[in-house]
N, C-alpha and C. Protein backbone atom coordinates (compact mmCIF):
# COMPACT_ATOMS: atom_id res chain seq x y z
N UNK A 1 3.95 -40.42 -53.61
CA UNK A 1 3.75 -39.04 -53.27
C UNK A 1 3.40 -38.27 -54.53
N UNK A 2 2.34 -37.41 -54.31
CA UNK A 2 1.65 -36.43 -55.35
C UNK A 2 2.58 -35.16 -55.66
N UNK A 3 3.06 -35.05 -56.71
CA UNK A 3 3.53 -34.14 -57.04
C UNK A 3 2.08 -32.70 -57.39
N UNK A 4 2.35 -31.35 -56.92
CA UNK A 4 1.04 -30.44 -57.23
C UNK A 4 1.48 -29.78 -58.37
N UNK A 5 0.72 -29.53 -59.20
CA UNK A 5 0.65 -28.92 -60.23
C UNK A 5 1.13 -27.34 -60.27
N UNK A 6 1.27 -26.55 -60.98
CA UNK A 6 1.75 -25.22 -60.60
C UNK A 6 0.48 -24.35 -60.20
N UNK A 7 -1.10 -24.70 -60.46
CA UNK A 7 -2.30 -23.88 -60.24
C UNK A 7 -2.66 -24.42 -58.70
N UNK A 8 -2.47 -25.49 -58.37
CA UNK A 8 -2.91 -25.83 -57.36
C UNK A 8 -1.93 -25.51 -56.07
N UNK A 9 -2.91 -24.91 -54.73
CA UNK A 9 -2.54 -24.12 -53.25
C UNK A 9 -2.52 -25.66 -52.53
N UNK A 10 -1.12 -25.03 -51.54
CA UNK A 10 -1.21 -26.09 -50.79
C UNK A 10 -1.74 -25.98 -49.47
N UNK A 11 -2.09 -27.44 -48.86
CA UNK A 11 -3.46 -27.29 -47.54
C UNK A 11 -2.64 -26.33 -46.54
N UNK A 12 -3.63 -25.41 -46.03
CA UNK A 12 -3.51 -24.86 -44.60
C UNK A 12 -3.02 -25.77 -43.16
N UNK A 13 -2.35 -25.22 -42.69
CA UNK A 13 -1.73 -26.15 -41.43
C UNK A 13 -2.47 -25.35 -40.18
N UNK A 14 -3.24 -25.61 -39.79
CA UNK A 14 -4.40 -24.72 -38.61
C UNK A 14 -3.73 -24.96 -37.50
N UNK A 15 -2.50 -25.32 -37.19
CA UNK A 15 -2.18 -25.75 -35.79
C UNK A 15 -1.42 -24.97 -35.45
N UNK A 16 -1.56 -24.23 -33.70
CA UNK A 16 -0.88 -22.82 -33.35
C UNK A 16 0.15 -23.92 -32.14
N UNK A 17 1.52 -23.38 -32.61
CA UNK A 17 2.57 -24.23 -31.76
C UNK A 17 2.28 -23.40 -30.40
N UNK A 18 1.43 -24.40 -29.48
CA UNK A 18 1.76 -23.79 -28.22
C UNK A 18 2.82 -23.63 -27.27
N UNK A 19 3.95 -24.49 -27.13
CA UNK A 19 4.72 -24.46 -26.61
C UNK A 19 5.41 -23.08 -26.24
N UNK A 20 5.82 -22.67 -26.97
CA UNK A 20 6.48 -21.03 -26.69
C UNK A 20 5.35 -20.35 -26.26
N UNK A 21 4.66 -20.18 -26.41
CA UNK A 21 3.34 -19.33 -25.48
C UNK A 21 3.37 -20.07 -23.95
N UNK A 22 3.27 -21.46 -23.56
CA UNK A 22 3.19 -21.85 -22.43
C UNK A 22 4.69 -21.50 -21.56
N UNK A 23 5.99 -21.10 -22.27
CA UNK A 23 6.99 -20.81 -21.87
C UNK A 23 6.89 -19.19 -21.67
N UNK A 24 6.57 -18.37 -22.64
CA UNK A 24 6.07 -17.16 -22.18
C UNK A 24 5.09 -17.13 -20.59
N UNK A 25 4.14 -17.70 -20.91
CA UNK A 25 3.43 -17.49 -19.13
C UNK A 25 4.49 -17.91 -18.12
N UNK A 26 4.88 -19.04 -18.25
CA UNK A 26 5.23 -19.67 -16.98
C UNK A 26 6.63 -18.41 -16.56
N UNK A 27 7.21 -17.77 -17.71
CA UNK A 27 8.37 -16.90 -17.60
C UNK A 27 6.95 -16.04 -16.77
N UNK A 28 6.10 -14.97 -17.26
CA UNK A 28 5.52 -14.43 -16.47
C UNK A 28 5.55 -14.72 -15.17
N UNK A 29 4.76 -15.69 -15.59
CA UNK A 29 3.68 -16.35 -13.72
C UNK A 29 5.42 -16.07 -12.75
N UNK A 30 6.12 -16.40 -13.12
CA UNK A 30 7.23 -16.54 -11.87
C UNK A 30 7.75 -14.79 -11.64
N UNK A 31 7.40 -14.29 -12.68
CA UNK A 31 7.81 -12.71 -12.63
C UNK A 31 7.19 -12.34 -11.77
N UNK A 32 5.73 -12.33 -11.64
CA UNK A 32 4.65 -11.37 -11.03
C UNK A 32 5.09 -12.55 -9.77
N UNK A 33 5.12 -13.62 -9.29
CA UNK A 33 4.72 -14.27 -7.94
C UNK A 33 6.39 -13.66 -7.33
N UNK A 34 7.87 -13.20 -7.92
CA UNK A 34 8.63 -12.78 -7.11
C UNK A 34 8.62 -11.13 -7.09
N UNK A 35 7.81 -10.15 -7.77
CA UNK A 35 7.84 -9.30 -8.11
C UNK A 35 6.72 -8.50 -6.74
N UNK A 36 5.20 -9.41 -6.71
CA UNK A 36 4.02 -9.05 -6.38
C UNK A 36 4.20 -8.33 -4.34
N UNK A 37 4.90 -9.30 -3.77
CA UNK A 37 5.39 -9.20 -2.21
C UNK A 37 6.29 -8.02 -2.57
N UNK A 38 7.16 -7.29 -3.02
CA UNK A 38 7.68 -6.02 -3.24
C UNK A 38 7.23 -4.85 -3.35
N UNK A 39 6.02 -5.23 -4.40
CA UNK A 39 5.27 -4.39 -4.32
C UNK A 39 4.27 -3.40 -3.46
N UNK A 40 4.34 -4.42 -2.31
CA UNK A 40 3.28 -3.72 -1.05
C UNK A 40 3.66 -2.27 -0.66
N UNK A 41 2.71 -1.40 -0.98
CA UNK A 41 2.69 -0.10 -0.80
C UNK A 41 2.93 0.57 0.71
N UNK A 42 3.22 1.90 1.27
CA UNK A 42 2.91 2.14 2.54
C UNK A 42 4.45 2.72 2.61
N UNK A 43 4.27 3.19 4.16
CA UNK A 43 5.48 3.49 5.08
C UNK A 43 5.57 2.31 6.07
N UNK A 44 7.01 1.87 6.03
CA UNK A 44 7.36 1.06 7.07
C UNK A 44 7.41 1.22 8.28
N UNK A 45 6.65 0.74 9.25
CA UNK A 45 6.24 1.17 10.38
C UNK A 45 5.78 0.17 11.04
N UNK A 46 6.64 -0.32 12.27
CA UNK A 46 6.48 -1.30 13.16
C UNK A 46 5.54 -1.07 14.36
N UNK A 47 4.13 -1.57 14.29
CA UNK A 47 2.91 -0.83 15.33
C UNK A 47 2.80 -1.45 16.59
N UNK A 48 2.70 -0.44 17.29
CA UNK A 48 2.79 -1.43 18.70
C UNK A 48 1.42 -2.22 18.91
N UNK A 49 1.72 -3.67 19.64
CA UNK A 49 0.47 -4.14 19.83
C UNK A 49 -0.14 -4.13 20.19
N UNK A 50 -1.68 -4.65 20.46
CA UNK A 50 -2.86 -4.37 21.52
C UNK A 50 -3.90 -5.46 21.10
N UNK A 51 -4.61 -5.12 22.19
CA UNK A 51 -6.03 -6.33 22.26
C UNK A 51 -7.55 -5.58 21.57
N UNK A 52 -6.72 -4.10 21.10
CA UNK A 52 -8.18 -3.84 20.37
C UNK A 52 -8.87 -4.78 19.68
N UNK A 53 -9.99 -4.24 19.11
CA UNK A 53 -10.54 -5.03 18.05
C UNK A 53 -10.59 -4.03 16.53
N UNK A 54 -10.72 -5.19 15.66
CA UNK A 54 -10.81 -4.58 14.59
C UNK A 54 -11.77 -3.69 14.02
N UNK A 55 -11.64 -2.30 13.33
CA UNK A 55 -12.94 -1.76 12.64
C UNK A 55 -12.77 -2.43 11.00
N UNK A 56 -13.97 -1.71 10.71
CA UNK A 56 -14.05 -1.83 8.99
C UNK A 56 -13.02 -0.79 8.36
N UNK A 57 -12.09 -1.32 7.63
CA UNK A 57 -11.13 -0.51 7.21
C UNK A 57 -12.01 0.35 6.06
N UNK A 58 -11.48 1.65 6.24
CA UNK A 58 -11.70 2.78 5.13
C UNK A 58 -10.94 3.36 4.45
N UNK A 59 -11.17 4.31 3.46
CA UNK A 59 -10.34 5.25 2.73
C UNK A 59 -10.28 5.99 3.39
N UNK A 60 -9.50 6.48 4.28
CA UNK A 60 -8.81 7.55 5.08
C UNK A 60 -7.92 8.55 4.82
N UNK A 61 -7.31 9.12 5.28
CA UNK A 61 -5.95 10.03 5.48
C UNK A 61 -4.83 9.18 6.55
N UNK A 62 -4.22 8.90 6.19
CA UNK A 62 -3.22 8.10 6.71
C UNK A 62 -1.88 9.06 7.49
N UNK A 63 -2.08 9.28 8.35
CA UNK A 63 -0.42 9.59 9.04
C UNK A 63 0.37 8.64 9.56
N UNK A 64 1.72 8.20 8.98
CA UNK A 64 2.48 7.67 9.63
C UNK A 64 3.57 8.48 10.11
N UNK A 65 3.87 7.71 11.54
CA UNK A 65 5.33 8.26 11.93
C UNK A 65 6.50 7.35 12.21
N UNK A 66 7.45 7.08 11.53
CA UNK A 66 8.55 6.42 11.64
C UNK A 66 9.57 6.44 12.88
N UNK A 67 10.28 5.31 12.81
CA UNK A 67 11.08 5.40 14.33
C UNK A 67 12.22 6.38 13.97
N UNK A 68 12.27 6.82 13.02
CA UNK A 68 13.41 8.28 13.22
C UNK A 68 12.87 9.50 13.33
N UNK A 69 11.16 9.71 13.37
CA UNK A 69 10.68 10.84 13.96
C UNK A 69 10.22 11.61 12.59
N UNK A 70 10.51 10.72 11.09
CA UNK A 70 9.49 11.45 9.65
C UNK A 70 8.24 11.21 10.10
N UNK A 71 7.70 12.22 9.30
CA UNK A 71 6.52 11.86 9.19
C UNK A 71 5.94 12.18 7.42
N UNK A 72 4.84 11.00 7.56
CA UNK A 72 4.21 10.83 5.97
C UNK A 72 2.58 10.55 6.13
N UNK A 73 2.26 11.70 5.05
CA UNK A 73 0.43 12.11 5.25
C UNK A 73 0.55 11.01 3.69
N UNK A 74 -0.08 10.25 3.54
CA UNK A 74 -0.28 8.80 3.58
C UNK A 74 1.18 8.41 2.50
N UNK A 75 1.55 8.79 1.86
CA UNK A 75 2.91 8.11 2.00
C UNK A 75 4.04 9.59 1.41
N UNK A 76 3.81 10.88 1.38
CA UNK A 76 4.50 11.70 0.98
C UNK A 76 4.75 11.88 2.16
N UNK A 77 6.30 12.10 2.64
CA UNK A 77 7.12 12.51 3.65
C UNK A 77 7.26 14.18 3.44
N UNK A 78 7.49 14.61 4.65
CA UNK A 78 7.14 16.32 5.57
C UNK A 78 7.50 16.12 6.55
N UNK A 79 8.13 17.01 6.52
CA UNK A 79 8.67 17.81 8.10
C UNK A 79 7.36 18.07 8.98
N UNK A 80 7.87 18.05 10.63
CA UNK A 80 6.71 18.74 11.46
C UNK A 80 6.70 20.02 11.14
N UNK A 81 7.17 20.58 10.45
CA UNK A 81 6.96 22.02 10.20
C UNK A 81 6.19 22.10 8.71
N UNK A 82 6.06 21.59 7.95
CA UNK A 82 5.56 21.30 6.47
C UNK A 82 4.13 20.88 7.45
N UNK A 83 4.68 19.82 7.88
CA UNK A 83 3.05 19.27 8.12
C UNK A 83 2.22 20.10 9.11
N UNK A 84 2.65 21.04 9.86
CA UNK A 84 1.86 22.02 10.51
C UNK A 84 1.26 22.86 9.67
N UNK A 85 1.83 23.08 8.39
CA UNK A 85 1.26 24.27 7.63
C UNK A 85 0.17 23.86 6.56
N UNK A 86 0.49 22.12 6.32
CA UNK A 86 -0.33 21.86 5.10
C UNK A 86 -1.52 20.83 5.71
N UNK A 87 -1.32 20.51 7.32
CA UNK A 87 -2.63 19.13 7.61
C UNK A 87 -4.18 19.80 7.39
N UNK A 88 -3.93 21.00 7.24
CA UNK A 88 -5.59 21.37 7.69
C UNK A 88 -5.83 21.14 5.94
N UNK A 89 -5.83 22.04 5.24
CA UNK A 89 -6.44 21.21 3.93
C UNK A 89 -6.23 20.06 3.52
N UNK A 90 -4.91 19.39 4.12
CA UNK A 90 -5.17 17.17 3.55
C UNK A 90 -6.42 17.12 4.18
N UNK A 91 -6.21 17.66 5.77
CA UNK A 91 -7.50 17.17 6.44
C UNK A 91 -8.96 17.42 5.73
N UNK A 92 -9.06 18.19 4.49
CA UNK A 92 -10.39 18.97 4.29
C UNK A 92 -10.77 18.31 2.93
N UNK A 93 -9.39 17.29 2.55
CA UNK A 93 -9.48 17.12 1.07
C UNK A 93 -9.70 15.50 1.11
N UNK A 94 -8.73 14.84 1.96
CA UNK A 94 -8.74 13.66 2.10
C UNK A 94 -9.46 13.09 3.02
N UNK A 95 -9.20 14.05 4.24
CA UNK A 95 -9.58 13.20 5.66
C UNK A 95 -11.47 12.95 6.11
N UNK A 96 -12.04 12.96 4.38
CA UNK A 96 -13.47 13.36 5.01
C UNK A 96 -13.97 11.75 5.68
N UNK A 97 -12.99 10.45 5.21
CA UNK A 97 -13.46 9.22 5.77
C UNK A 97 -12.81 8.94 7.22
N UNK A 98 -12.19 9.91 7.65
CA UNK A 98 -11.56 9.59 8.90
C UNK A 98 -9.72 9.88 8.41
N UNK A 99 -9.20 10.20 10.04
CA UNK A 99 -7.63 10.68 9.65
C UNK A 99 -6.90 9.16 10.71
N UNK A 100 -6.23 8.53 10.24
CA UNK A 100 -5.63 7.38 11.06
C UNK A 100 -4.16 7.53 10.78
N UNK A 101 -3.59 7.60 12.25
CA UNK A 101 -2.52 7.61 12.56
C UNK A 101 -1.64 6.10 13.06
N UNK A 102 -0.35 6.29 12.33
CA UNK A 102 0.13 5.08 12.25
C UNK A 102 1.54 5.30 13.15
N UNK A 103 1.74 5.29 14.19
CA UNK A 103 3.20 5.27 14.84
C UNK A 103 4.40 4.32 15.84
N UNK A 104 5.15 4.13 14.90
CA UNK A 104 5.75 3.35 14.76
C UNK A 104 6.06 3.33 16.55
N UNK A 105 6.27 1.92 17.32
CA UNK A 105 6.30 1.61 18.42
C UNK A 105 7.68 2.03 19.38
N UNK A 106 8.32 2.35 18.50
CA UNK A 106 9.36 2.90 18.88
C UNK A 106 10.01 4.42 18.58
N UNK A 107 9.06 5.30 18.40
CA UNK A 107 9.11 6.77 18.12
C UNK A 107 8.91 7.34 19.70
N UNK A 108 9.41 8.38 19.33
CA UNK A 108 9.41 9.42 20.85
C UNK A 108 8.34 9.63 21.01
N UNK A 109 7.73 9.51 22.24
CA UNK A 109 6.54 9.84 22.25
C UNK A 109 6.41 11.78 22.49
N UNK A 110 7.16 12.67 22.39
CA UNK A 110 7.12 14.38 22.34
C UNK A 110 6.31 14.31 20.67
N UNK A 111 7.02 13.41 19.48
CA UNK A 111 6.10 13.54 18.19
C UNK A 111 5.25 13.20 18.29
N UNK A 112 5.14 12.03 18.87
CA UNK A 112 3.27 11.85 18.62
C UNK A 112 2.61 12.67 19.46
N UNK A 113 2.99 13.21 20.25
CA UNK A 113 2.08 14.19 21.24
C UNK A 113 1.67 15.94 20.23
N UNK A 114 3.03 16.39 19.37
CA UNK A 114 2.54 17.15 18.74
C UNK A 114 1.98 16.78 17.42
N UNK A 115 1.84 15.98 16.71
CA UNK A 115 1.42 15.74 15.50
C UNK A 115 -0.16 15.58 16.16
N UNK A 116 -0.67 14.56 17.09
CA UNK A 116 -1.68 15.25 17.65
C UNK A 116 -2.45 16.49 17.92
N UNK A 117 -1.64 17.40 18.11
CA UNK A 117 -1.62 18.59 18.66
C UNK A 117 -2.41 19.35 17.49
N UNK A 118 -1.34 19.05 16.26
CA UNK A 118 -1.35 19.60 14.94
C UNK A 118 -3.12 19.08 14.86
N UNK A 119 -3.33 17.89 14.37
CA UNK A 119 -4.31 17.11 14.24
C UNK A 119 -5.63 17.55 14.73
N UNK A 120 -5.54 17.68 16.29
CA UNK A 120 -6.64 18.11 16.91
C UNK A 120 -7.11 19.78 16.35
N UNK A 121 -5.60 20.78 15.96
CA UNK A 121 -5.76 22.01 15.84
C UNK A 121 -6.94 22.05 14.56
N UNK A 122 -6.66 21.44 13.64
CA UNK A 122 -7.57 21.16 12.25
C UNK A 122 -8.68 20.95 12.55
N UNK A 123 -8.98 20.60 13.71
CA UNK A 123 -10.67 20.23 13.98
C UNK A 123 -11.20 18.90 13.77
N UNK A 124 -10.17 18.07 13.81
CA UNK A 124 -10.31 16.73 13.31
C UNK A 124 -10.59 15.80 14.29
N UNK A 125 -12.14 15.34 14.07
CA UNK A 125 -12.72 14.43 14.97
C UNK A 125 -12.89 12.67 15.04
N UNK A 126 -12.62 12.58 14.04
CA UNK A 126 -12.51 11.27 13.29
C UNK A 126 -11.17 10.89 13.08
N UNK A 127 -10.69 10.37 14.39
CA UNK A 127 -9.11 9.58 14.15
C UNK A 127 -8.95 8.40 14.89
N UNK A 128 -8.29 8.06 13.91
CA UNK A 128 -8.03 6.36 14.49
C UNK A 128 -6.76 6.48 15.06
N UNK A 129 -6.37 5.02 16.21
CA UNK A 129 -5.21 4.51 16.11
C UNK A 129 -4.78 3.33 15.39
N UNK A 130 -4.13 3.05 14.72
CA UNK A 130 -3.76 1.87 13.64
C UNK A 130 -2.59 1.34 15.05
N UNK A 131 -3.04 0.06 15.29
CA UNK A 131 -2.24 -0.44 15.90
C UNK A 131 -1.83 -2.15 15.64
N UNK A 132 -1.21 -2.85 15.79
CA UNK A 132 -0.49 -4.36 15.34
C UNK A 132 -1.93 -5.39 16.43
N UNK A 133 -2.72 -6.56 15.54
CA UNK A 133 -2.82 -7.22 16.96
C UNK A 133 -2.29 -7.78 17.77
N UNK A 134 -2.30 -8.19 18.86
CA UNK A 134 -1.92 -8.93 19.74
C UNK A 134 -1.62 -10.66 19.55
N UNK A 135 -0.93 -11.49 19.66
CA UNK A 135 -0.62 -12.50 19.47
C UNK A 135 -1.00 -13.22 20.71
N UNK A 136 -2.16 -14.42 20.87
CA UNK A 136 -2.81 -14.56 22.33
C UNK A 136 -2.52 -15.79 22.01
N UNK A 137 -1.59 -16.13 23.73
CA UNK A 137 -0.65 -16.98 23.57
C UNK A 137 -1.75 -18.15 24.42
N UNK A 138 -1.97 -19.73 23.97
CA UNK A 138 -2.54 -20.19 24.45
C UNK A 138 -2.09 -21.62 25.54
């Protein structure tokens, strides 16, 4: 073995220890794959089913109504009384791709009859029903 002199540098070692980097991802990768299903945005709202067919989904104005009778203009919750006073400008700001209503299958039907009410008062011609498909039993 070569002893180095005191002027002479010793060689560069170019090799990047991957190991701890491949332990960093895999710590990731398992973060984001139990993290990512939590994340799903929206109001919870169980839709009743049907044999419609599907449209091309859009950027809309979203109303949902929950089975305790809230309601949320696409996910900020309001009173029927809030939302009587504020749908006509969401409707003027948001709703220019269409206003789709989301109500949950087990809500009274007296709310959905006035949130309609509200809806139609705005002048709003463009509304969907968001409904669950049908499961066709063979």
């Amino acid at each position: 073995m070569r002893r180095r002199s005191r002027g002479e540098r010793t060689p560069l070692n170019a090799e990047i220890n991957v190991v701890s980097l491949i332990d960093v991802m895999m710590l990731l990768m398992v973060i984001f794959m139990i993290t990512a299903p939590i994340m799903q945005g929206g109001v919870d709202v169980k839709l009743p089913k049907t044999e419609a067919t599907p449209l091309d989904s859009k950027s809309g104005l979203v109303i949902s109504i929950t089975r305790d009778g809230s309601i949320y203009a696409d996910e900020e919750k309001m009173t029927l009384k809030n939302f009587r006073i504020v749908f006509k400008s969401l409707a003027t700001r948001r709703g220019k791709d269409g206003v789709y209503l989301r109500a949950d299958q087990n809500v009274n039907y007296g709310i959905v009859a006035q949130v309609l009410a509200i809806i139609q008062g705005a002048g709003v011609t463009n509304l969907g029903f968001v409904t669950a498909p049908e499961e066709v039993v063979k």
